[in-house]
C-alpha atoms as a PDB file:
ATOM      1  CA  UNK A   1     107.142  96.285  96.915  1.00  0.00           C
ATOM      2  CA  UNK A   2     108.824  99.870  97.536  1.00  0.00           C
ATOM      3  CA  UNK A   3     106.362 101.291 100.052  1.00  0.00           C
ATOM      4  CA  UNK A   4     106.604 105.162 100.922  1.00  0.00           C
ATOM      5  CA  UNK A   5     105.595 106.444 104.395  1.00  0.00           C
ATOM      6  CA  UNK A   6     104.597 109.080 105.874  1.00  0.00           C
ATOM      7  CA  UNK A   7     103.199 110.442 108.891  1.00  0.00           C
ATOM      8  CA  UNK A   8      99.712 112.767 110.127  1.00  0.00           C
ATOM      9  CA  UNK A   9      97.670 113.394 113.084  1.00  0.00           C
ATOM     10  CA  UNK A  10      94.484 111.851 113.793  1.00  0.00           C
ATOM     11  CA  UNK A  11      92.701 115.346 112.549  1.00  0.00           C
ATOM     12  CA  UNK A  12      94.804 115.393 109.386  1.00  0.00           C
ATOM     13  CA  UNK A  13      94.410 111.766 108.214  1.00  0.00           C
ATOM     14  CA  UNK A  14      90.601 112.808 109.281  1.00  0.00           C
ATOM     15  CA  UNK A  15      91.002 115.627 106.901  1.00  0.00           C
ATOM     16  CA  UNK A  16      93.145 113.775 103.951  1.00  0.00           C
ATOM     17  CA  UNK A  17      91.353 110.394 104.819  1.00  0.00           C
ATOM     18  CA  UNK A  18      89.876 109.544 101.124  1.00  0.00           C
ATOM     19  CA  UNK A  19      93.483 110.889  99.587  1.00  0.00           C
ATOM     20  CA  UNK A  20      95.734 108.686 102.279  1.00  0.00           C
ATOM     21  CA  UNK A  21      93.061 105.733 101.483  1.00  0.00           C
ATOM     22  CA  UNK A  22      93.306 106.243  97.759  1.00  0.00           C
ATOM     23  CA  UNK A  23      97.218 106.671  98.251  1.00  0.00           C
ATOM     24  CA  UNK A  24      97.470 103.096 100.174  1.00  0.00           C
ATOM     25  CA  UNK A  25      95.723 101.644  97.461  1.00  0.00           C
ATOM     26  CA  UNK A  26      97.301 103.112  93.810  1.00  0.00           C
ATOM     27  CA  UNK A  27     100.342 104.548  95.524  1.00  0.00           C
ATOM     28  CA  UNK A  28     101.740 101.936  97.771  1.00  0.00           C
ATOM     29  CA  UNK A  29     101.975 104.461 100.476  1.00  0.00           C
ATOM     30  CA  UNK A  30     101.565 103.792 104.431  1.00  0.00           C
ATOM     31  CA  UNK A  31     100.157 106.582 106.469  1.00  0.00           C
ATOM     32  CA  UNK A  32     100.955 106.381 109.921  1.00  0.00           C
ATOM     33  CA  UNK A  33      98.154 107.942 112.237  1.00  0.00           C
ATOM     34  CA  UNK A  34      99.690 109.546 115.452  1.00  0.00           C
ATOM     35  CA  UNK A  35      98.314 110.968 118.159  1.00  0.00           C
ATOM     36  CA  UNK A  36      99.210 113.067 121.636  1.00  0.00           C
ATOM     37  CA  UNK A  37     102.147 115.172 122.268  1.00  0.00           C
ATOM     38  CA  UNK A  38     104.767 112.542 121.465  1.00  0.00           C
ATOM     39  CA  UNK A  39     103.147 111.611 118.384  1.00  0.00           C
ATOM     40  CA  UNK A  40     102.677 108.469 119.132  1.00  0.00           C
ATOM     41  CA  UNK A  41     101.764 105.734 115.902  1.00  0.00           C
ATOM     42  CA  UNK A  42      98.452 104.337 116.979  1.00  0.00           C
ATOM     43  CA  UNK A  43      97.587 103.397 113.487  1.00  0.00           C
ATOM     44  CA  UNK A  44      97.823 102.818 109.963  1.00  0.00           C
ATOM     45  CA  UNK A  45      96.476 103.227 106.715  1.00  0.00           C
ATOM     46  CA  UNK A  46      97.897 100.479 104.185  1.00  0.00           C
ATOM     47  CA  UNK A  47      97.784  98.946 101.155  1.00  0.00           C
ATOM     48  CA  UNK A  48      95.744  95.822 101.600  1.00  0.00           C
ATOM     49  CA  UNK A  49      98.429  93.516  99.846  1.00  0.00           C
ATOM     50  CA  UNK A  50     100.953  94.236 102.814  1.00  0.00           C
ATOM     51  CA  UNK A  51      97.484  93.146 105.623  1.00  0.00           C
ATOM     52  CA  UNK A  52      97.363  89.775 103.167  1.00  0.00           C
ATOM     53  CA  UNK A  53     100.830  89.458 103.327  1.00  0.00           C
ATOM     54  CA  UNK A  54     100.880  89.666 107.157  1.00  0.00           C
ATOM     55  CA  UNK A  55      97.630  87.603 107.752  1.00  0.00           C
ATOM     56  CA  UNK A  56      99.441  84.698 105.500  1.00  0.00           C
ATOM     57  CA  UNK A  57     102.701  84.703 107.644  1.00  0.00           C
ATOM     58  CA  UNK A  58     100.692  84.287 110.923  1.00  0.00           C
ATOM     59  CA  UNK A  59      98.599  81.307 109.171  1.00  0.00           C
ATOM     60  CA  UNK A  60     101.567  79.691 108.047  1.00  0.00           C
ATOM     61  CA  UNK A  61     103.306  80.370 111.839  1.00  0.00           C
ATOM     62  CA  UNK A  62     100.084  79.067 113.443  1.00  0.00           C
ATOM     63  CA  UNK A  63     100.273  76.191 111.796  1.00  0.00           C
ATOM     64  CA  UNK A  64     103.831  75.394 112.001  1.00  0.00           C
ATOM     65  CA  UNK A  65     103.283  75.923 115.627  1.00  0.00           C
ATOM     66  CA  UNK A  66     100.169  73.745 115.582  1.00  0.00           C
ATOM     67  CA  UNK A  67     102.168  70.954 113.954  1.00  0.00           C
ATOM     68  CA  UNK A  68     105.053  71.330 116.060  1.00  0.00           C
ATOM     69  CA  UNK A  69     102.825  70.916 119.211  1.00  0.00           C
ATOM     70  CA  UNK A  70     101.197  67.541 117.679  1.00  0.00           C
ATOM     71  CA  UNK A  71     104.105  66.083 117.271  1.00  0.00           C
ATOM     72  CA  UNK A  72     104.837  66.653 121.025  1.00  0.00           C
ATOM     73  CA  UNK A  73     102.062  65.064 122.077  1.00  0.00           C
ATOM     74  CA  UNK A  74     102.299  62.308 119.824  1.00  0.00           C
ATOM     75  CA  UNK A  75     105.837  61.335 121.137  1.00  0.00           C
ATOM     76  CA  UNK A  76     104.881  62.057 124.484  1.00  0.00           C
ATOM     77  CA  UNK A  77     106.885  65.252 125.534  1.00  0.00           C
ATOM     78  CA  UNK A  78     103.931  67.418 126.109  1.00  0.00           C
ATOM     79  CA  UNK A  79     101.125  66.813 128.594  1.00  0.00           C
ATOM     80  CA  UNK A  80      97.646  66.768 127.356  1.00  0.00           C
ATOM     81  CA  UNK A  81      94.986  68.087 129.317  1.00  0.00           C
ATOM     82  CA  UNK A  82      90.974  67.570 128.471  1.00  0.00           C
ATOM     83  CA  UNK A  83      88.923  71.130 127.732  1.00  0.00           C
ATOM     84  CA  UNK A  84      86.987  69.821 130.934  1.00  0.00           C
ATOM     85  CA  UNK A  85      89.620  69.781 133.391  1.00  0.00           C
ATOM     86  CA  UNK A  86      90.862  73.340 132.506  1.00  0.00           C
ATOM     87  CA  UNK A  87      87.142  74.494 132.999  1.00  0.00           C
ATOM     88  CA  UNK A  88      87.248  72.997 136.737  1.00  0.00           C
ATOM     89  CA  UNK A  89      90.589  74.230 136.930  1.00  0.00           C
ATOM     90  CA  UNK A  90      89.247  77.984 136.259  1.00  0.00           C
ATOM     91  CA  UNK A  91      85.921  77.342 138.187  1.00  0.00           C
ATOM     92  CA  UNK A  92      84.240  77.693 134.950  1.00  0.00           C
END
C-alpha cells in the first residue's frame, strides 16, 4: 500500500475534516494533525486498513511475548508470583 501524507493544523483538519476522512478512506492518504508553534504531530487521520494492520502486529507480539514468558515459567527461569501477594505488596 503506497500511502500519501500530508500535513494540517488542528483548525484546518477541523475545517477539511469530512475531505481528510473521505481521503484516508478512498485515497490511502494519512493526514497528520499538528498543533503549537513547532507543529508538533499529535494525531492522525488514517485509513483503517493501516489501524488493522497495526492492531494485528501487537496481537501477534503479545502473544509471542505471552508464550515466551510460559515457557519461562514452565522450565523454571522466571519467578511466579500469586495476584494476592502483589496486592499486599502494593497495600491494595
Amino acid at each position: 500500500m503506497s500511502v500519501d501524507r500530508v500535513e494540517l493544523s488542528v483548525a484546518q483538519a477541523r475545517d477539511h475534516f469530512s475531505e481528510r476522512v473521505n481521503r484516508a478512506a478512498y485515497g490511502d492518504e494519512v493526514t497528520y494533525v499538528t498543533r503549537g508553534r513547532k507543529h508538533e504531530r499529535v494525531a492522525a487521520i488514517v485509513p483503517i486498513e493501516l489501524v488493522e494492520a497495526y492492531e494485528e502486529m501487537i496481537d501477534l507480539e503479545d502473544g509471542r511475548i505471552a508464550h515466551q514468558r510460559l515457557e519461562e515459567i514452565r522450565s523454571g527461569d522466571a519467578e511466579v508470583v500469586s495476584a494476592e501477594d502483589v496486592a499486599r505488596e502494593l497495600g491494595l
